[in-house]
PDB file of N, CA and C in Angstrom:
ATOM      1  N   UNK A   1       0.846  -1.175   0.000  1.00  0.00           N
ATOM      2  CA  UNK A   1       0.000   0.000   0.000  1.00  0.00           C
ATOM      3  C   UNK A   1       0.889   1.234   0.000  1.00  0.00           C
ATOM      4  N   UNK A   2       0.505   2.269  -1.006  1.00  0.00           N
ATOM      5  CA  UNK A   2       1.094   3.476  -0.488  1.00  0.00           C
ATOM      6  C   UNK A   2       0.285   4.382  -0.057  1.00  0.00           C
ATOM      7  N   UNK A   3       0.908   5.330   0.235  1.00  0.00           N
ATOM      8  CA  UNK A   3      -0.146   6.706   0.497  1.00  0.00           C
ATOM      9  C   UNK A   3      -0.836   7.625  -0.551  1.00  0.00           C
ATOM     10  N   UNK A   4      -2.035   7.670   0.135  1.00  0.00           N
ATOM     11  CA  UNK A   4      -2.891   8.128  -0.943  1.00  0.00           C
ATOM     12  C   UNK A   4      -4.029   8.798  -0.324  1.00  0.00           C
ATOM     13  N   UNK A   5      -4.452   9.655  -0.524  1.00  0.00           N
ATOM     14  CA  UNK A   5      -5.387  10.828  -0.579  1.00  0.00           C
ATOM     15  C   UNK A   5      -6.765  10.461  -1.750  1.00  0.00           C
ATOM     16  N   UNK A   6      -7.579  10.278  -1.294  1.00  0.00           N
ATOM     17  CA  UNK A   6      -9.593  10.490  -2.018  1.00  0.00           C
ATOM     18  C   UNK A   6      -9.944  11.235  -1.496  1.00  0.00           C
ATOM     19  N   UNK A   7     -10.250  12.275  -2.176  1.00  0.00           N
ATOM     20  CA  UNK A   7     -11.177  13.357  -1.955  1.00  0.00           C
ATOM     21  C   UNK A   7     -12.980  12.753  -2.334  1.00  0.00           C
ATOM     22  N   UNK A   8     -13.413  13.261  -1.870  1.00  0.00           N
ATOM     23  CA  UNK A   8     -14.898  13.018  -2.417  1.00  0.00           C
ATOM     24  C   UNK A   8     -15.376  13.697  -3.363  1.00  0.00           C
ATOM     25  N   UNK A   9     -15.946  13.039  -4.430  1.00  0.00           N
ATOM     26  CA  UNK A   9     -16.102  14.058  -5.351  1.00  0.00           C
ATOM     27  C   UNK A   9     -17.723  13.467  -5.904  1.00  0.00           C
ATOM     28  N   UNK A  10     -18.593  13.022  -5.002  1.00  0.00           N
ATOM     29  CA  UNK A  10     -20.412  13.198  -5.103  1.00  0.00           C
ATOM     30  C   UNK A  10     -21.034  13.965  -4.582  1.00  0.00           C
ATOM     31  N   UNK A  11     -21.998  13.743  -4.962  1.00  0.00           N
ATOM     32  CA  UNK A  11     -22.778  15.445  -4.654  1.00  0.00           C
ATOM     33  C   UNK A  11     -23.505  15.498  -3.356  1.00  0.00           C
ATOM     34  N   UNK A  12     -23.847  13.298  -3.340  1.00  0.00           N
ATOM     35  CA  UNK A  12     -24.683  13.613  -1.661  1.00  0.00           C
ATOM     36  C   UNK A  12     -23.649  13.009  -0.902  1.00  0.00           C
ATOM     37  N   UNK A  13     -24.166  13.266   0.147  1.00  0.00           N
ATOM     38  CA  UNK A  13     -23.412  12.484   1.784  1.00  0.00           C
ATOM     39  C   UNK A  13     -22.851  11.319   1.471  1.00  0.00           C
ATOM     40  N   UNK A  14     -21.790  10.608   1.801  1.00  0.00           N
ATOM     41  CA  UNK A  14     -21.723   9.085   2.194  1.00  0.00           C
ATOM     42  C   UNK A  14     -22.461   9.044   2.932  1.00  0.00           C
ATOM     43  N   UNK A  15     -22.750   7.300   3.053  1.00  0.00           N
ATOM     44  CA  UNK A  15     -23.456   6.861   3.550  1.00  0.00           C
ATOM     45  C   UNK A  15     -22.159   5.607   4.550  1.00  0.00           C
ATOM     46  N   UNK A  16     -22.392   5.579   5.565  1.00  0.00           N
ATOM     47  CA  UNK A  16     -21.361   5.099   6.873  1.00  0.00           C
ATOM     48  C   UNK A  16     -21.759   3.364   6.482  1.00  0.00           C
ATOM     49  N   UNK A  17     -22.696   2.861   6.147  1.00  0.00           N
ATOM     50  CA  UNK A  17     -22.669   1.381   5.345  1.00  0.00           C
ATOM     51  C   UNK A  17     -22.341   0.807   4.660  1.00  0.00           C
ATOM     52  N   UNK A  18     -22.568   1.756   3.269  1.00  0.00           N
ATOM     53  CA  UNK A  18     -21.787   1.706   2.182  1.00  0.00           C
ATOM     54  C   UNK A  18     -20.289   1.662   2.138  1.00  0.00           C
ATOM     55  N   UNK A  19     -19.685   2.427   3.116  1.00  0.00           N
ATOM     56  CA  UNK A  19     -18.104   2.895   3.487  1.00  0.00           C
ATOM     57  C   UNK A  19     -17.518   1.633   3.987  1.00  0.00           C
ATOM     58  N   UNK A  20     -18.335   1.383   4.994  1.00  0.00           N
ATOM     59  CA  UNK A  20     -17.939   0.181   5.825  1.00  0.00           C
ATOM     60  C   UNK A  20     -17.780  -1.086   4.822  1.00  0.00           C
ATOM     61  N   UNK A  21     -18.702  -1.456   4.577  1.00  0.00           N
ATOM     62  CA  UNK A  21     -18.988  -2.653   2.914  1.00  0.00           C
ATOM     63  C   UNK A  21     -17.276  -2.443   2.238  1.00  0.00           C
ATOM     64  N   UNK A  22     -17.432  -1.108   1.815  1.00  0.00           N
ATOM     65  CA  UNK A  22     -16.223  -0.985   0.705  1.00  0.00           C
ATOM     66  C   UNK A  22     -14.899  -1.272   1.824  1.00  0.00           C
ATOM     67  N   UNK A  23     -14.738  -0.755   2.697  1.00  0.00           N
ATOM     68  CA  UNK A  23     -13.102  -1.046   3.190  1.00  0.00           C
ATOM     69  C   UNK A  23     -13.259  -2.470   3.763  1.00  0.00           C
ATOM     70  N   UNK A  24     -14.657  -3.294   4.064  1.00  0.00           N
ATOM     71  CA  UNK A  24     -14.273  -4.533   4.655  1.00  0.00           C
ATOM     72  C   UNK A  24     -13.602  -5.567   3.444  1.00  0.00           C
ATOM     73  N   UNK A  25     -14.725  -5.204   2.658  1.00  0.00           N
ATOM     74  CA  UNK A  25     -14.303  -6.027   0.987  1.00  0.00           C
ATOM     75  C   UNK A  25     -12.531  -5.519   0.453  1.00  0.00           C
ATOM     76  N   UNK A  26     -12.137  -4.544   0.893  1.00  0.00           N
ATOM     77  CA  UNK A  26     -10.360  -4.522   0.590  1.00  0.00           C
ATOM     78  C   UNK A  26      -9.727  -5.356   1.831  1.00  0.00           C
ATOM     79  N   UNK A  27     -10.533  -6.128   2.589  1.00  0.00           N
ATOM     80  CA  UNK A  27      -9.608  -6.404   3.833  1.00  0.00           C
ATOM     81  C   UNK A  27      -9.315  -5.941   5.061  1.00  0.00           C
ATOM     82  N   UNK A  28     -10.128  -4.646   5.426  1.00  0.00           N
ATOM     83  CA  UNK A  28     -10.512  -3.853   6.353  1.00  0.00           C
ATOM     84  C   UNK A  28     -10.631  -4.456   7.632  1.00  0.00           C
ATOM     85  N   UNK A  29     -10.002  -4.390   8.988  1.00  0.00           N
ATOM     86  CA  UNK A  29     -10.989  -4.673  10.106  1.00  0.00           C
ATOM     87  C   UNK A  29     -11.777  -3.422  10.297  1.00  0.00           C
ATOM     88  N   UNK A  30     -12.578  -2.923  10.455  1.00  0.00           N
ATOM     89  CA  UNK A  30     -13.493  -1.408  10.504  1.00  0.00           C
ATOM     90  C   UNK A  30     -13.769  -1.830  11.739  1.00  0.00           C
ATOM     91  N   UNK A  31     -13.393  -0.237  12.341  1.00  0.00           N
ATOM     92  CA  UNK A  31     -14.584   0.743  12.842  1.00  0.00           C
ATOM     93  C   UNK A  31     -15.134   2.396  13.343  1.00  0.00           C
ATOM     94  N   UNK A  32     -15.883   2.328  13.693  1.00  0.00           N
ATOM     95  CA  UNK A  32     -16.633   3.394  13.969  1.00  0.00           C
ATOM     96  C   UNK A  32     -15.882   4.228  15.164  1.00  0.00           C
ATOM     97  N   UNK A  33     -14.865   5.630  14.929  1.00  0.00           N
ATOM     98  CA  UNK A  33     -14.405   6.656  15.678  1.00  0.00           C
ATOM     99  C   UNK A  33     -14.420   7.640  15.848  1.00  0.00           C
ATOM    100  N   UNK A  34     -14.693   8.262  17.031  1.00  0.00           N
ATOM    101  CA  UNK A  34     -15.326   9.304  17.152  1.00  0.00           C
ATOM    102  C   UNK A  34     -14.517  10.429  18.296  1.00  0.00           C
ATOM    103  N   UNK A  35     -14.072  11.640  17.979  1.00  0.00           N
ATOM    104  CA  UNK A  35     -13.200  12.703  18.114  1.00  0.00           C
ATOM    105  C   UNK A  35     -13.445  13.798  18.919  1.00  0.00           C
ATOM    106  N   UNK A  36     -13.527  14.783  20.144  1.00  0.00           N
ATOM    107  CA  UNK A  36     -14.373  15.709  20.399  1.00  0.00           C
ATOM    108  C   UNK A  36     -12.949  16.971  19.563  1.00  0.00           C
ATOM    109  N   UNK A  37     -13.948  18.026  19.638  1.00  0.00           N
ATOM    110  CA  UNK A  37     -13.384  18.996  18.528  1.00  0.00           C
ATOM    111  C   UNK A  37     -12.154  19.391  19.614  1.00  0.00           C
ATOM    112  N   UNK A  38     -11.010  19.451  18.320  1.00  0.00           N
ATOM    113  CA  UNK A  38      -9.987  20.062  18.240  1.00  0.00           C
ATOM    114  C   UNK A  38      -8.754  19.331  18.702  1.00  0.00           C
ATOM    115  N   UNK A  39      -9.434  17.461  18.821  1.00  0.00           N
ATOM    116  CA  UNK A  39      -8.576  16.551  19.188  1.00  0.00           C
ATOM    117  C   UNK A  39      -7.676  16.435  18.597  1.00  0.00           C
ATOM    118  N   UNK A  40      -6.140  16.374  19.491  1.00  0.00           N
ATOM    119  CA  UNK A  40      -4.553  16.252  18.348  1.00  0.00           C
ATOM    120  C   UNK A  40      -4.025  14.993  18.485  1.00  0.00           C
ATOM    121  N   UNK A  41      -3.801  14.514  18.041  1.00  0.00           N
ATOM    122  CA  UNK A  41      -3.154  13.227  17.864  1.00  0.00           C
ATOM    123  C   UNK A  41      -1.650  13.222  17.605  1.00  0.00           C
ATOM    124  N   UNK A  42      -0.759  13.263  18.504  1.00  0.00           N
ATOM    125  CA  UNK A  42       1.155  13.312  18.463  1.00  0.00           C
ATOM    126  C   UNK A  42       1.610  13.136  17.394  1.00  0.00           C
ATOM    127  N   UNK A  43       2.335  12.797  16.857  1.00  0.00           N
ATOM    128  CA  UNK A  43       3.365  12.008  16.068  1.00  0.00           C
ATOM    129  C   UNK A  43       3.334  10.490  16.528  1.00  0.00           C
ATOM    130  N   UNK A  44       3.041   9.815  15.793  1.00  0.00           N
ATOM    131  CA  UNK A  44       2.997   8.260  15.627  1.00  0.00           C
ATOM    132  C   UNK A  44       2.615   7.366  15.031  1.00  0.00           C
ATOM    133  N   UNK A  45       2.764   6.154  14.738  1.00  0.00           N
ATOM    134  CA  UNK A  45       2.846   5.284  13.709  1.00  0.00           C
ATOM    135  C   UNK A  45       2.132   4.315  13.926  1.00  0.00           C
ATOM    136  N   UNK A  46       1.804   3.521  13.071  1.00  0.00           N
ATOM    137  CA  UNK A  46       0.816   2.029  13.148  1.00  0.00           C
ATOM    138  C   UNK A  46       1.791   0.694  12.568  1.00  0.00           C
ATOM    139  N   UNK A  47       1.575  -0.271  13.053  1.00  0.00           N
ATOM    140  CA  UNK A  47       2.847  -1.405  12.089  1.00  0.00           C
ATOM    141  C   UNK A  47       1.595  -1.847  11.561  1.00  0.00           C
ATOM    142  N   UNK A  48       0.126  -1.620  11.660  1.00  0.00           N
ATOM    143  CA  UNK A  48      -0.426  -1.851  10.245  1.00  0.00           C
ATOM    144  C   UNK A  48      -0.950  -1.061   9.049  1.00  0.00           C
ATOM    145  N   UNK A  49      -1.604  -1.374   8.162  1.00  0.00           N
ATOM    146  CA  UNK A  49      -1.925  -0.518   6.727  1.00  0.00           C
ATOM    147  C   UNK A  49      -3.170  -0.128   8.045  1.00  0.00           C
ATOM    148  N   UNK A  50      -3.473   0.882   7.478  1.00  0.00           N
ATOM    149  CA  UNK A  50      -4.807   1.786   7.797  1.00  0.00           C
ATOM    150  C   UNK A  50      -5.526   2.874   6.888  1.00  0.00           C
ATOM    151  N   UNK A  51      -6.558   2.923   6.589  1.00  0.00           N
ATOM    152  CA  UNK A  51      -7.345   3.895   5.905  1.00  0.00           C
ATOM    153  C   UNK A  51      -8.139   4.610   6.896  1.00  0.00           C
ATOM    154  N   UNK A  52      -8.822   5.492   6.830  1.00  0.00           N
ATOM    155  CA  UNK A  52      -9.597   6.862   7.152  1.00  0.00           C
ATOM    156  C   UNK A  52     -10.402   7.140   6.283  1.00  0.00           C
ATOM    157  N   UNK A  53     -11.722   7.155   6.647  1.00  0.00           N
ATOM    158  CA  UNK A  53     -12.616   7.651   5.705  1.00  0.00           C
ATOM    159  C   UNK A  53     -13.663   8.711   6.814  1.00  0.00           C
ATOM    160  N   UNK A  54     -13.901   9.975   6.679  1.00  0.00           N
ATOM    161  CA  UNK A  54     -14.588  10.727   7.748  1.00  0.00           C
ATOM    162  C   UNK A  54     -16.102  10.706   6.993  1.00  0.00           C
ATOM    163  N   UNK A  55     -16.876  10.969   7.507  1.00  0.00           N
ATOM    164  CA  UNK A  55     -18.234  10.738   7.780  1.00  0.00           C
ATOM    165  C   UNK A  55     -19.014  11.981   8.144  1.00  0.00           C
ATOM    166  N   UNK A  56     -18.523  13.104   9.223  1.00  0.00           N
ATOM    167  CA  UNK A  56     -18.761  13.793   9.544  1.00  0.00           C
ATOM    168  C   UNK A  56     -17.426  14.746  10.109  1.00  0.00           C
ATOM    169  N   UNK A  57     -17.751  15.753  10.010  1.00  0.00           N
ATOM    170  CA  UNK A  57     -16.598  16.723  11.242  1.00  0.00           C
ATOM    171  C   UNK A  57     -15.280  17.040   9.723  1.00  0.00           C
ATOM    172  N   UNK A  58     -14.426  17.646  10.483  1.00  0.00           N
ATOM    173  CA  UNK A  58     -13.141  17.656   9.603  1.00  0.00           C
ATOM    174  C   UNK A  58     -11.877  17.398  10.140  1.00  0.00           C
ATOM    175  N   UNK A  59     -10.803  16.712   9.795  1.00  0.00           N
ATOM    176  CA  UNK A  59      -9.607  16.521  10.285  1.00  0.00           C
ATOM    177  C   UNK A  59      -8.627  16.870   8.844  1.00  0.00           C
ATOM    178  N   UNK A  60      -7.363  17.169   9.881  1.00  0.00           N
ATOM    179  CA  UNK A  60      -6.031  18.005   9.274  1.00  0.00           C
ATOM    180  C   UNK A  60      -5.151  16.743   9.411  1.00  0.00           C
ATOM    181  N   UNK A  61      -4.206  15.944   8.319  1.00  0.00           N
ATOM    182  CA  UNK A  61      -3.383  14.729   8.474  1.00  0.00           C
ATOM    183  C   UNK A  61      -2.252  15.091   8.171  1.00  0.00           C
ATOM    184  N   UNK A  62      -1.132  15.516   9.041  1.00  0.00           N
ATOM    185  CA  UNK A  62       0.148  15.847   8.419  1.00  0.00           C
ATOM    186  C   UNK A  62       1.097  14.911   8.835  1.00  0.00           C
ATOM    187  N   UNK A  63       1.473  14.578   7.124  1.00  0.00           N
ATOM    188  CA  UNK A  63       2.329  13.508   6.687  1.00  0.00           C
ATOM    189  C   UNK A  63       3.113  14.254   5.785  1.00  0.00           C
ATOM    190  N   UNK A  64       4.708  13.682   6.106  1.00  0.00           N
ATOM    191  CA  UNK A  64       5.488  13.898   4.980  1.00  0.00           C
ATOM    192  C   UNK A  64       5.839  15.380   4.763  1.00  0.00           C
ATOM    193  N   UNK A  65       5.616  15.940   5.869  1.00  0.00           N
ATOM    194  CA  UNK A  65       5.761  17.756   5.904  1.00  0.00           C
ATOM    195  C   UNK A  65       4.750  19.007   5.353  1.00  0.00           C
ATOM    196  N   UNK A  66       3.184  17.922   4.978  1.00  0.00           N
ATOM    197  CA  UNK A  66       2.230  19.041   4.756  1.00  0.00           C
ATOM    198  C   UNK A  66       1.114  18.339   4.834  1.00  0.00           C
ATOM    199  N   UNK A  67       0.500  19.424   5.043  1.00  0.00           N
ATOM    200  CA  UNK A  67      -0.802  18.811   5.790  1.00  0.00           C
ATOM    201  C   UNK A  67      -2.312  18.507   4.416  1.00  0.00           C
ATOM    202  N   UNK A  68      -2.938  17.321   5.140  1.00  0.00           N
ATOM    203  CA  UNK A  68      -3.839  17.064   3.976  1.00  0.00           C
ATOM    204  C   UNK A  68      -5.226  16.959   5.039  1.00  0.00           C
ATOM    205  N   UNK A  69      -5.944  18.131   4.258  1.00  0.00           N
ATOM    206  CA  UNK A  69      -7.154  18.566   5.245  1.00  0.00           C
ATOM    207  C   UNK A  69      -8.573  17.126   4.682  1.00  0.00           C
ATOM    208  N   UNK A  70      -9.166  16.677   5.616  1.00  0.00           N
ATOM    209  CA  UNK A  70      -9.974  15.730   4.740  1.00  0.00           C
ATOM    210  C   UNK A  70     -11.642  16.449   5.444  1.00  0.00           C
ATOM    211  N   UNK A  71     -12.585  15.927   5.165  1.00  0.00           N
ATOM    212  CA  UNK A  71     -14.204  16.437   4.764  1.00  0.00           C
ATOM    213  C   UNK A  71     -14.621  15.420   4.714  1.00  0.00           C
ATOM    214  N   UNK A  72     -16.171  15.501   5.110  1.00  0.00           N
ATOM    215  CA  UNK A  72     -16.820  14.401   4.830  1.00  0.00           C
ATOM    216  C   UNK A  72     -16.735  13.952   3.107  1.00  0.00           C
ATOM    217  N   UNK A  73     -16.486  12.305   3.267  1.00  0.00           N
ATOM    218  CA  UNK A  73     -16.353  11.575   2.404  1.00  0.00           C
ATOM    219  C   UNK A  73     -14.954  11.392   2.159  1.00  0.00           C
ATOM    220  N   UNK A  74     -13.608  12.249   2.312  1.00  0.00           N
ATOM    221  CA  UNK A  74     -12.857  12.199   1.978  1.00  0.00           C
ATOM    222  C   UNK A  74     -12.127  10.967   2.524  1.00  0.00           C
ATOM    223  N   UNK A  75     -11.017  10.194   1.671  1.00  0.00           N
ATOM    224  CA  UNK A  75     -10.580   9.183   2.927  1.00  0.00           C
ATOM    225  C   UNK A  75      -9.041   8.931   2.293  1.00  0.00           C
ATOM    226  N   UNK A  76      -8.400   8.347   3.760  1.00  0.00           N
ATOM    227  CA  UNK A  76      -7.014   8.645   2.806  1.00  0.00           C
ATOM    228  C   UNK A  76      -6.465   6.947   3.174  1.00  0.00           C
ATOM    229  N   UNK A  77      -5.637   6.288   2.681  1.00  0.00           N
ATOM    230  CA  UNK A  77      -5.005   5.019   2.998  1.00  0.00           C
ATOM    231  C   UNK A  77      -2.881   5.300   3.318  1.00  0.00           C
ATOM    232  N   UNK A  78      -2.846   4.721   4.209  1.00  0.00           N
ATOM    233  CA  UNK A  78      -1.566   5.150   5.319  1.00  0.00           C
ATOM    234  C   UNK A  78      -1.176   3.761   5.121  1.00  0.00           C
ATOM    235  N   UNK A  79       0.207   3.842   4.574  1.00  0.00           N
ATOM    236  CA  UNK A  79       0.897   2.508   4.898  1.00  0.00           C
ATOM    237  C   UNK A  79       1.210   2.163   6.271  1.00  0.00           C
ATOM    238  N   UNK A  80       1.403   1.311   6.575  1.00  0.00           N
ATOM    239  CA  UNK A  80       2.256   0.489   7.972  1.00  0.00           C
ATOM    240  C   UNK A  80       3.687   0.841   8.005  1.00  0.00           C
ATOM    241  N   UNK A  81       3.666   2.047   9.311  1.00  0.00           N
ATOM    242  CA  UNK A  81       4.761   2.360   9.864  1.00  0.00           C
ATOM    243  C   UNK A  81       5.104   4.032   9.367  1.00  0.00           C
ATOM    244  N   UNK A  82       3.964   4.653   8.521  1.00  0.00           N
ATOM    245  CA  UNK A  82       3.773   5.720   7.986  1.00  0.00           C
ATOM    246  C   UNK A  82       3.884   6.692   9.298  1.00  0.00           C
ATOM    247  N   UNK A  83       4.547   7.679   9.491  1.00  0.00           N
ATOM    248  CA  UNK A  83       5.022   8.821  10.858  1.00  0.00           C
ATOM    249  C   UNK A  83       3.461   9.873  10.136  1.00  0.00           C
ATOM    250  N   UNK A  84       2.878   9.888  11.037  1.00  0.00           N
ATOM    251  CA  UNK A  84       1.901  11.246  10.678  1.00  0.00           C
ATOM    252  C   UNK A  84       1.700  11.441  12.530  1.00  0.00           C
ATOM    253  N   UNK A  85       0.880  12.797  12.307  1.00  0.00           N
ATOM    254  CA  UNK A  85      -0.004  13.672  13.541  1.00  0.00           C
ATOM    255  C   UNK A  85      -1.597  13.947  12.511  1.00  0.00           C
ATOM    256  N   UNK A  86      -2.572  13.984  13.743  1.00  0.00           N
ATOM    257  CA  UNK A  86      -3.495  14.460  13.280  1.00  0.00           C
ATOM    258  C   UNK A  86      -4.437  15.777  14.001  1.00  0.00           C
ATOM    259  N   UNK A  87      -5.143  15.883  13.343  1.00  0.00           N
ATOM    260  CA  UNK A  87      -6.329  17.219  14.362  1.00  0.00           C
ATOM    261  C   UNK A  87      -7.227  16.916  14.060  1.00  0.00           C
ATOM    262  N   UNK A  88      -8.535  17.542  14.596  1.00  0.00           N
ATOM    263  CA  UNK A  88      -9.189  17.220  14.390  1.00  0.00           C
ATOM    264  C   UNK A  88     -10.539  18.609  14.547  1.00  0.00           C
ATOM    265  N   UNK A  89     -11.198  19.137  13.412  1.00  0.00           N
ATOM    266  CA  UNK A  89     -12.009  20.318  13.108  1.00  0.00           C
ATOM    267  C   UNK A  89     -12.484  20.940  14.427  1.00  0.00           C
ATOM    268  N   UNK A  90     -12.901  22.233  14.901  1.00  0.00           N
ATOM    269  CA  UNK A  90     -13.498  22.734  15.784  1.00  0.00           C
ATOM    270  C   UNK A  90     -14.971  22.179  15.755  1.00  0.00           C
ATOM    271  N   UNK A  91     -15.601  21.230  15.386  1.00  0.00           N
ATOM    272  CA  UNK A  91     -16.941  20.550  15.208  1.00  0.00           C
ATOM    273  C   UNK A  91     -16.568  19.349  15.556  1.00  0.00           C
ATOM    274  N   UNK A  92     -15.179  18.670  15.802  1.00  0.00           N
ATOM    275  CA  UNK A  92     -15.015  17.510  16.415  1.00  0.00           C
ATOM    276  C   UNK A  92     -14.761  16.855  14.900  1.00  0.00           C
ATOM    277  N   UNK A  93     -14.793  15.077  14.800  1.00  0.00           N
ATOM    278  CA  UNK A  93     -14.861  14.514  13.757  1.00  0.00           C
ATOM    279  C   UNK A  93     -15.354  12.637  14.400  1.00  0.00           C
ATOM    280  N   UNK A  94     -16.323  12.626  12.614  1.00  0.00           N
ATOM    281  CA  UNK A  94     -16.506  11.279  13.083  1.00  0.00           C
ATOM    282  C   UNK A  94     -15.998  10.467  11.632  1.00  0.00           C
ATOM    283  N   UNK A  95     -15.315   9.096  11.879  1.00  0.00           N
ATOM    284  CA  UNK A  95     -15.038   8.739  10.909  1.00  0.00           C
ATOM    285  C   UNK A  95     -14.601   6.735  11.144  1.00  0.00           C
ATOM    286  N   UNK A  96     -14.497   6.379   9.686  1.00  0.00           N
ATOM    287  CA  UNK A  96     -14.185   5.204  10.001  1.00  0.00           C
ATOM    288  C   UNK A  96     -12.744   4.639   9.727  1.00  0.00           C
ATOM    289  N   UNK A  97     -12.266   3.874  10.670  1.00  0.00           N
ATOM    290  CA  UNK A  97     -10.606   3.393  10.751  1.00  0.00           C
ATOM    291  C   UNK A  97     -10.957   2.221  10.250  1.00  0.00           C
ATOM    292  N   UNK A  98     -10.166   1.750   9.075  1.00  0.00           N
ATOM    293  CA  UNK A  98      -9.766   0.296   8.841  1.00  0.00           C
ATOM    294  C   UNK A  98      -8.586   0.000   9.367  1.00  0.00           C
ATOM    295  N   UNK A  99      -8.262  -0.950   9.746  1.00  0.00           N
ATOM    296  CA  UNK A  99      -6.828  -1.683   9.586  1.00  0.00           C
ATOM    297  C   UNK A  99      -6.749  -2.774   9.316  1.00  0.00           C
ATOM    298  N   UNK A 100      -5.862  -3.509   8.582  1.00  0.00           N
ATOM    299  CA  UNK A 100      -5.200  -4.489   8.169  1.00  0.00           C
ATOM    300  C   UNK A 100      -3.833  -5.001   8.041  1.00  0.00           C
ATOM    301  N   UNK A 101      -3.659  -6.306   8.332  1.00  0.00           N
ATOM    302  CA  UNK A 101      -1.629  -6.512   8.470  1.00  0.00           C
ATOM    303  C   UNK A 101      -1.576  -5.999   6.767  1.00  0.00           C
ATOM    304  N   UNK A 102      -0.122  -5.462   6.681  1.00  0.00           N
ATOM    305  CA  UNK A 102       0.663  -4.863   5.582  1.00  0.00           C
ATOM    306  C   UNK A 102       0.741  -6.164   4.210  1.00  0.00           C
ATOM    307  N   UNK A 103       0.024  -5.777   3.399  1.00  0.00           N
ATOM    308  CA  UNK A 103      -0.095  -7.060   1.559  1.00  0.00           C
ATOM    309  C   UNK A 103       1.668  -6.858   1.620  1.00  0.00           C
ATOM    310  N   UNK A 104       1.945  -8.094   1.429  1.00  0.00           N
ATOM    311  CA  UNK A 104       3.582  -8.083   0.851  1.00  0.00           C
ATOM    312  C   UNK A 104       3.105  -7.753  -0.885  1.00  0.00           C
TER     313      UNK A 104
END
């Protein structure tokens, strides 16, 4: 897996079922996380693959020395062992975490 950034680009809402469906079918363990506003998250790493897909709220993901703001629908996929920090919007954020061990 590398890193990668989806923006959303439909006109209505995701739908948090549909989301779930799609990252379990790549191999996903999912679930449902939830942020109160303006939550920061340090510097630190996962030793597995992980995706992000938000649902509601907004979060700021800085990786790699710049920051990638995500929105509902937006979702991004983080390799295993990827160094990021996160934030999280003055409205808080809700969103869904996959993880999975790293595809050789």
């Amino acid at each position: 897996m590398e890193f990668r950034h989806i923006p959303w680009n439909e006109a209505r809402t995701p739908g948090e079922n549909g989301l779930r469906r799609c990252l379990e079918s790549e191999g996903f363990d999912v679930k449902t996380w939830r942020d109160p506003a303006d939550r920061v998250y340090a510097p630190h790493r996962h030793p597995h693959d992980e995706s992000l897909w938000v649902l509601r709220g907004r979060i700021v993901l800085h990786i790699d020395g710049r920051d990638v703001p995500l929105g509902p629908g937006d979702r991004v996929e983080l390799p295993g062992g990827t160094p990021h920090t996160t934030r999280c919007g003055p409205e808080g954020a809700v969103y869904l975490i996959g993880r999975r061990q790293p595809l050789d």
